[in-house]
Protein backbone atom coordinates (compact mmCIF):
# COMPACT_ATOMS: atom_id res chain seq x y z
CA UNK A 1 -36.55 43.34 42.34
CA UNK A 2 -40.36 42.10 42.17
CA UNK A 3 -40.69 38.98 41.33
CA UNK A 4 -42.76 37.99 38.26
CA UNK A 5 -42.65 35.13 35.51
CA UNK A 6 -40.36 35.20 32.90
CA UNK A 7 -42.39 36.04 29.85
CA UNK A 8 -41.91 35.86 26.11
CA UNK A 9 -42.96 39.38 24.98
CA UNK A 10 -43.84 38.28 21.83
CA UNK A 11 -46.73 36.29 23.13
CA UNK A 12 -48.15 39.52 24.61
CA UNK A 13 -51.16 40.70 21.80
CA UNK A 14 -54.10 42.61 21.71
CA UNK A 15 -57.30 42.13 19.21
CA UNK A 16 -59.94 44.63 18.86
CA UNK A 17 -62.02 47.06 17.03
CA UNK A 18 -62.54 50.48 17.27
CA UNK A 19 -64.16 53.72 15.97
CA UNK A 20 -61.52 54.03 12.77
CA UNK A 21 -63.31 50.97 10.96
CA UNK A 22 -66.64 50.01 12.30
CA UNK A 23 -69.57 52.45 13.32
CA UNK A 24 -71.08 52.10 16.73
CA UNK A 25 -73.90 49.47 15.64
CA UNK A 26 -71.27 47.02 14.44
CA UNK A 27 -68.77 47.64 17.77
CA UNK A 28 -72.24 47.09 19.60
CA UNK A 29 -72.36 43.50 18.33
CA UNK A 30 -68.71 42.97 20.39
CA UNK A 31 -68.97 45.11 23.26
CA UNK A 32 -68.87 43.23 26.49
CA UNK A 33 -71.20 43.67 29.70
CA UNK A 34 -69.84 42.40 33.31
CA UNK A 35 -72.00 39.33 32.58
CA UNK A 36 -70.23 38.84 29.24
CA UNK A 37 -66.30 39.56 31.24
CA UNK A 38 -67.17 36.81 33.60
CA UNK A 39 -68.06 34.28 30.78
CA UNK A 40 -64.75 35.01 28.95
CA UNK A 41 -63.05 34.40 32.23
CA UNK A 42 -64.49 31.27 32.50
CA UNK A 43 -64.11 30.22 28.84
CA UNK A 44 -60.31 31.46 28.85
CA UNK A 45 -59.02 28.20 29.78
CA UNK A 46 -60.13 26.56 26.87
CA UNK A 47 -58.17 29.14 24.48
CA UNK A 48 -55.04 27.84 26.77
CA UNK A 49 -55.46 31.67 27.97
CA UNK A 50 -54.66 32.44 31.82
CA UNK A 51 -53.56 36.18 31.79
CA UNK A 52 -55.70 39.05 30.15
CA UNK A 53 -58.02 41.88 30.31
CA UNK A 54 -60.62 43.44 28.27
CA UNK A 55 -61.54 46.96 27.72
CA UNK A 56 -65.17 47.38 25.74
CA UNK A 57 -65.35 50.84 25.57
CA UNK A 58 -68.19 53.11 23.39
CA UNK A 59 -65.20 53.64 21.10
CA UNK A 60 -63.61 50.35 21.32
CA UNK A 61 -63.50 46.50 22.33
CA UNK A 62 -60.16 45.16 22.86
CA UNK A 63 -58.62 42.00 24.43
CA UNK A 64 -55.11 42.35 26.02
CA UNK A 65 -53.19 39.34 27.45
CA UNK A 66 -50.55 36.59 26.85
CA UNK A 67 -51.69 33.85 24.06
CA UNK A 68 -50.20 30.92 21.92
CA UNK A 69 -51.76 32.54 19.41
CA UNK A 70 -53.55 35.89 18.78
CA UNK A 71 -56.64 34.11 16.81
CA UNK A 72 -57.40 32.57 20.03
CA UNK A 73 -58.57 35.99 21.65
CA UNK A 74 -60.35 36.77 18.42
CA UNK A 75 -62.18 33.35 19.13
CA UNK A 76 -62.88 34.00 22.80
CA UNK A 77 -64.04 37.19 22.30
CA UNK A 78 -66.22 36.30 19.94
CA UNK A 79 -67.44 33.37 21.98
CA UNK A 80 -69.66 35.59 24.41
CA UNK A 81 -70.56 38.60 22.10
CA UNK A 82 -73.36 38.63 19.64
CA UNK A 83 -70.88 39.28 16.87
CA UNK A 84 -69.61 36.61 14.53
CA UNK A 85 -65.67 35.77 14.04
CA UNK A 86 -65.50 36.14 10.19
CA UNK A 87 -66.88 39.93 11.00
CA UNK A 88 -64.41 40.47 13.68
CA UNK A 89 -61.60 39.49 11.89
CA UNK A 90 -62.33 41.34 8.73
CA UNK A 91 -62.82 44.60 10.67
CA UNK A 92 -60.19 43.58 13.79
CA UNK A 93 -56.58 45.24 13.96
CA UNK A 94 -54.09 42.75 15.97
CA UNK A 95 -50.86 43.58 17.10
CA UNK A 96 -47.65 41.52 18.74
CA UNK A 97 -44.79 42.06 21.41
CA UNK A 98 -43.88 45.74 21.48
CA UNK A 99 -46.33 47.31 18.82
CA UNK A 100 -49.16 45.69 21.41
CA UNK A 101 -47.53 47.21 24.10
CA UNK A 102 -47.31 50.66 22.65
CA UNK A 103 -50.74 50.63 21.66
CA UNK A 104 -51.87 49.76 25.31
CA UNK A 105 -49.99 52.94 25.69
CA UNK A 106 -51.45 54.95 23.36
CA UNK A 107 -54.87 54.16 24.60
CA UNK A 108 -54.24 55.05 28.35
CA UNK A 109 -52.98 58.08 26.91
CA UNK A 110 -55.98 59.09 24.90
CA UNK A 111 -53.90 59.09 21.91
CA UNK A 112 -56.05 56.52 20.32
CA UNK A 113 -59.33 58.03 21.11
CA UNK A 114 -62.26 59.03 19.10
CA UNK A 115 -62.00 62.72 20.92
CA UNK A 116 -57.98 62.88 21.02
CA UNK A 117 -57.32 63.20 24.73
CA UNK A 118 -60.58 61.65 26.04
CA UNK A 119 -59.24 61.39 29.54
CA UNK A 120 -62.14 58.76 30.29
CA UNK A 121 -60.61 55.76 29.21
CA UNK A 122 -58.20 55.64 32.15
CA UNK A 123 -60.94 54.83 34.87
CA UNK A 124 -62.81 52.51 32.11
CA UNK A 125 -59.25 50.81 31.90
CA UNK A 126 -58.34 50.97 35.80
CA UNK A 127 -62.01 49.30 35.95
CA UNK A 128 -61.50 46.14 32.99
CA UNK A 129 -57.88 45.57 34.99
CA UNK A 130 -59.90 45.55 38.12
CA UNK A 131 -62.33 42.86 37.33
CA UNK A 132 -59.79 40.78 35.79
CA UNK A 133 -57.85 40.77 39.03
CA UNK A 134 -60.63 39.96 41.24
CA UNK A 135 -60.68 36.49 39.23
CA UNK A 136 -57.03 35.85 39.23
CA UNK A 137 -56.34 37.05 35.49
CA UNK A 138 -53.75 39.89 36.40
CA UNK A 139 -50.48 38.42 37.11
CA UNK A 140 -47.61 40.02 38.03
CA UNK A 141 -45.86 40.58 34.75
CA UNK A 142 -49.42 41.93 33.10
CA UNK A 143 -49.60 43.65 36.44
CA UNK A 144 -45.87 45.87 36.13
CA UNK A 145 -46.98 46.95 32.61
CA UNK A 146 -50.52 48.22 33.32
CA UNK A 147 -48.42 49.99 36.24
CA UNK A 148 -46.08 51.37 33.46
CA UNK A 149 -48.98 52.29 31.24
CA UNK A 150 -50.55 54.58 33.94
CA UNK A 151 -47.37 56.39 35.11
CA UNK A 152 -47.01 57.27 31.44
CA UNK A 153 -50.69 58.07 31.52
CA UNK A 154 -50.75 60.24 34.49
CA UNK A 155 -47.52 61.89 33.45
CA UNK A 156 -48.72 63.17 29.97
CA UNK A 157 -52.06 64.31 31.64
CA UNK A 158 -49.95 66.46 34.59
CA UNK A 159 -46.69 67.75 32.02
CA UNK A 160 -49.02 68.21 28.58
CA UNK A 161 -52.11 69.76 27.78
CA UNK A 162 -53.17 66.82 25.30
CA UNK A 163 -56.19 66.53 27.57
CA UNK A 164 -56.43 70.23 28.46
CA UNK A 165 -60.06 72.16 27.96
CA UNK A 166 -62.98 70.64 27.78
CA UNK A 167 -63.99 67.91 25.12
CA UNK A 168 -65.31 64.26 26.13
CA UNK A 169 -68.11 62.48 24.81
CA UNK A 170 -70.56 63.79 27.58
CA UNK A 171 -69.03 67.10 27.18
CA UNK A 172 -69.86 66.57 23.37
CA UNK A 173 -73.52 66.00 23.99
CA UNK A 174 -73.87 69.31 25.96
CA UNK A 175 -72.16 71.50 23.39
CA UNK A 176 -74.93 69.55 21.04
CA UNK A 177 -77.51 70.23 23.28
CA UNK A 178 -76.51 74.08 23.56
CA UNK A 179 -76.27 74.35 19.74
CA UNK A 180 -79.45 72.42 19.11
CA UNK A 181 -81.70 74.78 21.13
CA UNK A 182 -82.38 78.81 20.86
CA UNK A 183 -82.11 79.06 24.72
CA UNK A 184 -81.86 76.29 26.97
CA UNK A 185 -83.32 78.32 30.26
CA UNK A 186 -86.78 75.94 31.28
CA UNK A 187 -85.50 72.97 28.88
CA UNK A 188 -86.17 69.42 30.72
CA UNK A 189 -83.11 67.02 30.51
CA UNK A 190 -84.20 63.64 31.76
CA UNK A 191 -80.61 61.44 31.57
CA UNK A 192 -80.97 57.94 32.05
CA UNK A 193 -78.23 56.18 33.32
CA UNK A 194 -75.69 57.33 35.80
CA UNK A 195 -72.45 55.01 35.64
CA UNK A 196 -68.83 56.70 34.98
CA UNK A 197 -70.35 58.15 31.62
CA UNK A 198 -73.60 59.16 33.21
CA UNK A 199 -71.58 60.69 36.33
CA UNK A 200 -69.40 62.80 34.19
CA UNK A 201 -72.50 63.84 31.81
CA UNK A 202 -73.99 64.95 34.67
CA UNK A 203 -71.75 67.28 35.72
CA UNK A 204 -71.54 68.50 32.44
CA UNK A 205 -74.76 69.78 32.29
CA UNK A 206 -74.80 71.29 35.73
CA UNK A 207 -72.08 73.17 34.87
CA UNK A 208 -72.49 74.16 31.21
CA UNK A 209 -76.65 74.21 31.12
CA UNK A 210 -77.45 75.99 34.63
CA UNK A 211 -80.66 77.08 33.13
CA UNK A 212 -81.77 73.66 32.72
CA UNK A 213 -84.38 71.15 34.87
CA UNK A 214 -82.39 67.59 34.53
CA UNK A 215 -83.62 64.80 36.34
CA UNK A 216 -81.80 61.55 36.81
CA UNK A 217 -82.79 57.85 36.41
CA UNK A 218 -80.81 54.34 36.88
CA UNK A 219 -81.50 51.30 37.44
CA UNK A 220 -80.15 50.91 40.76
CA UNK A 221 -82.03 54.18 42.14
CA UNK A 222 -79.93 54.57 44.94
CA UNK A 223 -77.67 55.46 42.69
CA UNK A 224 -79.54 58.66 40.88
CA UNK A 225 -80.59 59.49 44.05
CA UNK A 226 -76.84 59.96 45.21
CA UNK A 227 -75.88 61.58 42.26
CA UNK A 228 -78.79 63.99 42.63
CA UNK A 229 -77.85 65.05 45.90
CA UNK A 230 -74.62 65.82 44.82
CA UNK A 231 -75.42 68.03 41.80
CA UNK A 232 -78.20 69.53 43.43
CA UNK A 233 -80.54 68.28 40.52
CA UNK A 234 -84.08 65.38 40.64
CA UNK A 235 -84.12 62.29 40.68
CA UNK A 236 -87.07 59.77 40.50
CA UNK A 237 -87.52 56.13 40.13
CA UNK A 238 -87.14 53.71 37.02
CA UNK A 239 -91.09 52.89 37.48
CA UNK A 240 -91.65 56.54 36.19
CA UNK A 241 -89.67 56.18 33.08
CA UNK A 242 -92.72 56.88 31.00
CA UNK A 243 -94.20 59.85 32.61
CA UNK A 244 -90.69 61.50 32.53
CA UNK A 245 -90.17 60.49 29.06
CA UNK A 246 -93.19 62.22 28.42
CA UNK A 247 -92.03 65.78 30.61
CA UNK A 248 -88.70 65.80 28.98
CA UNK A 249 -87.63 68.20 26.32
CA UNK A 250 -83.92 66.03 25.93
CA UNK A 251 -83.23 62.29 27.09
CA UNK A 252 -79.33 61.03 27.88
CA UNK A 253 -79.21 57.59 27.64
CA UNK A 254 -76.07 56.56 29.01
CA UNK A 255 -76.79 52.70 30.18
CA UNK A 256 -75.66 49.51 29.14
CA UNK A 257 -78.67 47.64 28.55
CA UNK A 258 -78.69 44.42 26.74
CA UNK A 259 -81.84 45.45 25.28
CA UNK A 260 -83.25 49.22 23.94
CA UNK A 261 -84.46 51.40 27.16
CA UNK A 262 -86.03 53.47 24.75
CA UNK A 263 -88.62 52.94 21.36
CA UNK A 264 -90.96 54.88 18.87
CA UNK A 265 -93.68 53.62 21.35
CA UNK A 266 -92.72 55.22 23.85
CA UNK A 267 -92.90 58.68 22.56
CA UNK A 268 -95.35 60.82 21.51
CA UNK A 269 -95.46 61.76 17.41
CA UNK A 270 -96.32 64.98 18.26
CA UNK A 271 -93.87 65.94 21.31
CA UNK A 272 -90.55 67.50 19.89
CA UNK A 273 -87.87 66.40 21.41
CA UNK A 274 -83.69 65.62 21.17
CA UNK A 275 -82.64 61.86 21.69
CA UNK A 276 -78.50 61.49 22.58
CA UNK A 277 -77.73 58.16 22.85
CA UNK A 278 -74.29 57.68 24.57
CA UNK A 279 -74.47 53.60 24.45
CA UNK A 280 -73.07 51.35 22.86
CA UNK A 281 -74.57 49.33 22.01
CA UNK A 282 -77.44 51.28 21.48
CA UNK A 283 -79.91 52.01 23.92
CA UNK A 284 -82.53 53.81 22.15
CA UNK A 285 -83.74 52.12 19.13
CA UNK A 286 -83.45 53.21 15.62
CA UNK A 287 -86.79 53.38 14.88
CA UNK A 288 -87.13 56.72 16.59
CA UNK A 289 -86.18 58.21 13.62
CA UNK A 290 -89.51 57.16 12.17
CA UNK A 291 -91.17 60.16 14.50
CA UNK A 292 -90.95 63.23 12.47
CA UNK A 293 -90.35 65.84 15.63
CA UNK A 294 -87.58 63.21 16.59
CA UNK A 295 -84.10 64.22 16.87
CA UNK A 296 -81.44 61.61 17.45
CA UNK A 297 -77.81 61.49 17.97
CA UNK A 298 -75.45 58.96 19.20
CA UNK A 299 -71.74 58.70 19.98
CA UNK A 300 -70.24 58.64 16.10
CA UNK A 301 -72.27 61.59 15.81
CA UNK A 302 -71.11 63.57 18.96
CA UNK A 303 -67.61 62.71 18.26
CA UNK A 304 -67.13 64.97 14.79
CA UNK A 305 -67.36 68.27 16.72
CA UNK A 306 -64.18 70.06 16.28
CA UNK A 307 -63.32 73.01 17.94
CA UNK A 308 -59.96 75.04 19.15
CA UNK A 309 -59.18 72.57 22.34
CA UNK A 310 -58.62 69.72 20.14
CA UNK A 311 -56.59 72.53 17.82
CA UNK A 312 -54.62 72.88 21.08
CA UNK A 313 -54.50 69.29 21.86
CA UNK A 314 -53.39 68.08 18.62
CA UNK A 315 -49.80 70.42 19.05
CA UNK A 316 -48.88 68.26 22.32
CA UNK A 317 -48.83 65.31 21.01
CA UNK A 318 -45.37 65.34 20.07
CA UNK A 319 -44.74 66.09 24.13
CA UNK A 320 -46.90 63.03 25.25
CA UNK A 321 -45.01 60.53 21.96
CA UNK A 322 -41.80 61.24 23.61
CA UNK A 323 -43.12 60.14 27.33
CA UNK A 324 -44.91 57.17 26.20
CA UNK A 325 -41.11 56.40 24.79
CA UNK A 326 -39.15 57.20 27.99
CA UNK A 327 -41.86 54.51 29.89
CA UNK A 328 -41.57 51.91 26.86
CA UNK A 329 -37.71 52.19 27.30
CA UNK A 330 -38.36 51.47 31.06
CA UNK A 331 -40.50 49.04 30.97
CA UNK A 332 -38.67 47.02 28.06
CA UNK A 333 -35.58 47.65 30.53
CA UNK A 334 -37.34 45.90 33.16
CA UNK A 335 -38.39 42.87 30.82
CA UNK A 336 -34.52 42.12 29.92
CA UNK A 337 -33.57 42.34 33.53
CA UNK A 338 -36.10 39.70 34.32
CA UNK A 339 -33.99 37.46 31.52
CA UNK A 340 -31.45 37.17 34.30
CA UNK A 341 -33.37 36.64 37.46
CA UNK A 342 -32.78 32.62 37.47
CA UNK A 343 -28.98 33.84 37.58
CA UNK A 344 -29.08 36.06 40.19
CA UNK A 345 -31.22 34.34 42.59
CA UNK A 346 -28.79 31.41 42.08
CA UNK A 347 -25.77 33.61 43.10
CA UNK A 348 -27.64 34.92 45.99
CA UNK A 349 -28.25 31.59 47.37
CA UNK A 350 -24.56 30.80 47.23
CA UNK A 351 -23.92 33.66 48.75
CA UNK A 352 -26.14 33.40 51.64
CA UNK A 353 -24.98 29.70 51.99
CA UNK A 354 -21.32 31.01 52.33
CA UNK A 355 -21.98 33.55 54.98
CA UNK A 356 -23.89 30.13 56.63
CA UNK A 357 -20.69 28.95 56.72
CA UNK A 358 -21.59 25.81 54.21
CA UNK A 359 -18.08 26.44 52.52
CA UNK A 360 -16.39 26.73 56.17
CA UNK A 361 -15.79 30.18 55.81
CA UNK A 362 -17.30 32.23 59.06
CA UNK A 363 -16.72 36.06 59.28
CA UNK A 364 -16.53 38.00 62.00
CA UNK A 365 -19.46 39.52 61.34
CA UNK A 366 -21.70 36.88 62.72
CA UNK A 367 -20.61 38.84 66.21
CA UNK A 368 -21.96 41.51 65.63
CA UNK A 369 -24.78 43.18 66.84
CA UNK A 370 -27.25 42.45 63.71
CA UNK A 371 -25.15 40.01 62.25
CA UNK A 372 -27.85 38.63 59.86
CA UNK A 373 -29.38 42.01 58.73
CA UNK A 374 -25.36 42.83 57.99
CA UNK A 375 -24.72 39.97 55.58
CA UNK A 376 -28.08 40.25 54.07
CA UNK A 377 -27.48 44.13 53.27
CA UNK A 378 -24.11 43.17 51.85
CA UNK A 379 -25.39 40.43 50.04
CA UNK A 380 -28.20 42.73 47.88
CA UNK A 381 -25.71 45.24 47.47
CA UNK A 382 -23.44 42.64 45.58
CA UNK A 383 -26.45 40.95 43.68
CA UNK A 384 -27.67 44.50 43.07
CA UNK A 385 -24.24 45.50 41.29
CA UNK A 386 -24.18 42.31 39.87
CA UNK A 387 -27.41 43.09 37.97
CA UNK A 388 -26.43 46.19 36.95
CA UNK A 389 -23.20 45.14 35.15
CA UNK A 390 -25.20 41.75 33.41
CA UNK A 391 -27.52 44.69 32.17
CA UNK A 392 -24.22 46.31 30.64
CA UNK A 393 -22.83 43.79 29.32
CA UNK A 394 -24.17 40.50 29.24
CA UNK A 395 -21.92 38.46 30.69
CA UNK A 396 -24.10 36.10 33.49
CA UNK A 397 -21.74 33.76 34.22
CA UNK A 398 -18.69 36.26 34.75
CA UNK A 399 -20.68 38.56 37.05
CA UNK A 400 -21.30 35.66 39.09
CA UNK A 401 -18.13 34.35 39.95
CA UNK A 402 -17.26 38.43 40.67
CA UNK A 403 -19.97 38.53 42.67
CA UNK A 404 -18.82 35.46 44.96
CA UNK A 405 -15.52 37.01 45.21
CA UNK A 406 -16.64 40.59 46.06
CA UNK A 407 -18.81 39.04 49.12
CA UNK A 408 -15.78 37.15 50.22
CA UNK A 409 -13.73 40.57 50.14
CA UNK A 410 -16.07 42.84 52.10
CA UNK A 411 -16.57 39.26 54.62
CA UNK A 412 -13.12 39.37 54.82
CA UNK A 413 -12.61 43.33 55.56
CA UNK A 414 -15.04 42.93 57.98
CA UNK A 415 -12.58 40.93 59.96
């Protein structure tokens, strides 16, 4: 049995807002950069807040953990975001014990996203939960859920076909691109950014567009440059951001820029060209529009294409409901079973103290060969039983005394 503290599960909440009541300008205002994770970290304390992790999403920003109170996330979060509280909590949804839990769920399963089975939200979740444990903010309670979480993730991805096909943001933006255009053989696709988003854009339009010129920018050029090589496609420098701008028929922007990588000055009124902005916050600035042979889309946009995968995808979620339950049930299992920990390790210390011999009581055991493996091995398989029958029927102090006198009896057999 790991260890890991006792918890009260109703202290366990999440805060947040998503795509179902706030468009992507206003989830802008809360998203959070690495620079803005690290400040929270620092600031938890002062929210009495030691365990938690955030996922800021284009679709959502949410704060998981263990709180006196769930206003104090809503405070924190708001702390280090340009967004003000009485916004957030007008437009935030909060949730408690369980019903926090099963939306953590939910989410991992791509049950909660904009494109129902989005399967990118597990690595941006793996990657939030990452962070946080690099600076100590993962322990191991928070740790055996998020565990739970992606067992129930990975199952309902590998059993269901809730994120069978093709349909993800980035693949959204191709299918726009494809639609938008007669023929998209010679079309220049300059995408700027090339993160998990970017990566998976990317391949996208390798695979979907293989008439088209892309090129690739970031920030970090190394980066594109990598990338390049491995979809056989350009790359250039962020120093040439203009001249390709310029060259390009449709510009990605998939970065996450504090301020706009792209503006009406930097295009040309008379070039026609297609704008998909797949930041949030934005990236490209609104007054693009303004340019008459301007086209731009961002991620609210991309995410109202329907077509027969998510027909498809919609009919398992029945399958994936009923895993996320078998994994709640095991999880919640786990939680009461910690309830009696303090118990247990009590009896096992008596336990190892009699086979010491504290109680003047030596088997015969001590002779022989392994004598302390022996009694340890007999000694888990008593606590183990023990736990089992506490689970059943909730009756601590009875299994206890049972337990001393079952170790006594196979001591004494051993004889």
């Amino acid at each position: 049995m790991s260890v890991a503290e006792l918890k009260d599960i109703s202290t366990f909440f999440v805060a947040g807002i998503n795509y179902k009541k706030s468009d992507a300008t206003i989830r802008g205002q809360f998203s959070v950069n690495n620079d803005q994770y690290l400040q929270l970290i620092n600031r938890a304390s002062h929210y009495n807040i030691q365990h938690f992790f955030v996922l800021s999403t284009c679709n959502r920003t949410e704060i998981y953990g263990f709180a006196e109170q769930v206003d104090a996330f809503n405070q924190l979060l708001c702390d280090v975001t340009e967004g003000s509280l009485e916004d957030f909590r007008k437009m935030a949804y909060q949730k408690a014990g369980i019903d926090a839990i099963e939306h953590l769920f939910n989410v991992a399963a791509g049950l909660d996203s904009q494109i129902l089975g989005d399967y990118e939200i597990v690595g941006q979740l793996k990657q939030c939960v990452k962070f946080s444990k690099e600076h100590q903010c993962i322990d191991a309670y928070l740790d055996r859920l998020i565990n739970e979480v992606l067992q129930a993730s990975k199952k309902i991805r590998t059993t269901t076909t809730l994120s069978g096909g093709t349909v993800s943001v980035s693949f959204a933006a191709v299918q726009y691109i494809k639609n938008h255009f007669k023929s998209i053989v010679g079309k220049k696709i300059l995408l700027i950014g090339t993160g998990k988003i970017g990566s998976n854009t990317c391949k996208n339009l390798v695979d979907y567009l293989p008439g088209a010129s892309v090129t690739l920018l970031n920030r970090t050029a190394d980066k594109a440059f990598a990338l390049a090589e491995k979809y056989h496609v350009s790359a250039d420098v962020m120093e040439n951001i203009s001249e390709r701008i310029s060259l390009s028929d449709v510009i990605l922007v998939a970065t996450n820029a504090e301020a706009s990588m792209i503006n009406k000055s930097m295009l040309s009124a008379n070039s026609k060209q297609l704008l998909i902005d797949l930041s949030v916050p934005f990236n490209i600035d609104v007054d693009v529009n303004e340019l008459p042979n301007i086209t731009l889309v961002n991620v609210d946009e991309l995410s109202k294409i329907k077509d027969e995968t998510l027909q498809r995808r919609t009919a398992e979620i029945p399958k994936a409901t009923n895993i996320i339950r078998d994994h709640l049930e095991a999880f919640n299992d786990w939680h009461e079973m910690r309830k009696h920990v303090p118990v247990l390790k009590t009896a096992k210390t008596q336990l190892q103290k009699i086979y010491l011999g504290y109680t003047g009581f030596i088997p015969t055991s001590l002779q022989i060969e392994s004598p302390i493996k022996s009694a340890e091995e007999n000694i888990q398989k008593v606590i183990n039983s023990m736990a089992v029958k506490m689970k059943q029927e909730h009756q601590p102090g009875c299994h206890c005394i049972e337990a001393m006198n079952r170790f006594m009896s196979i001591a004494a057999h051993s004889n």
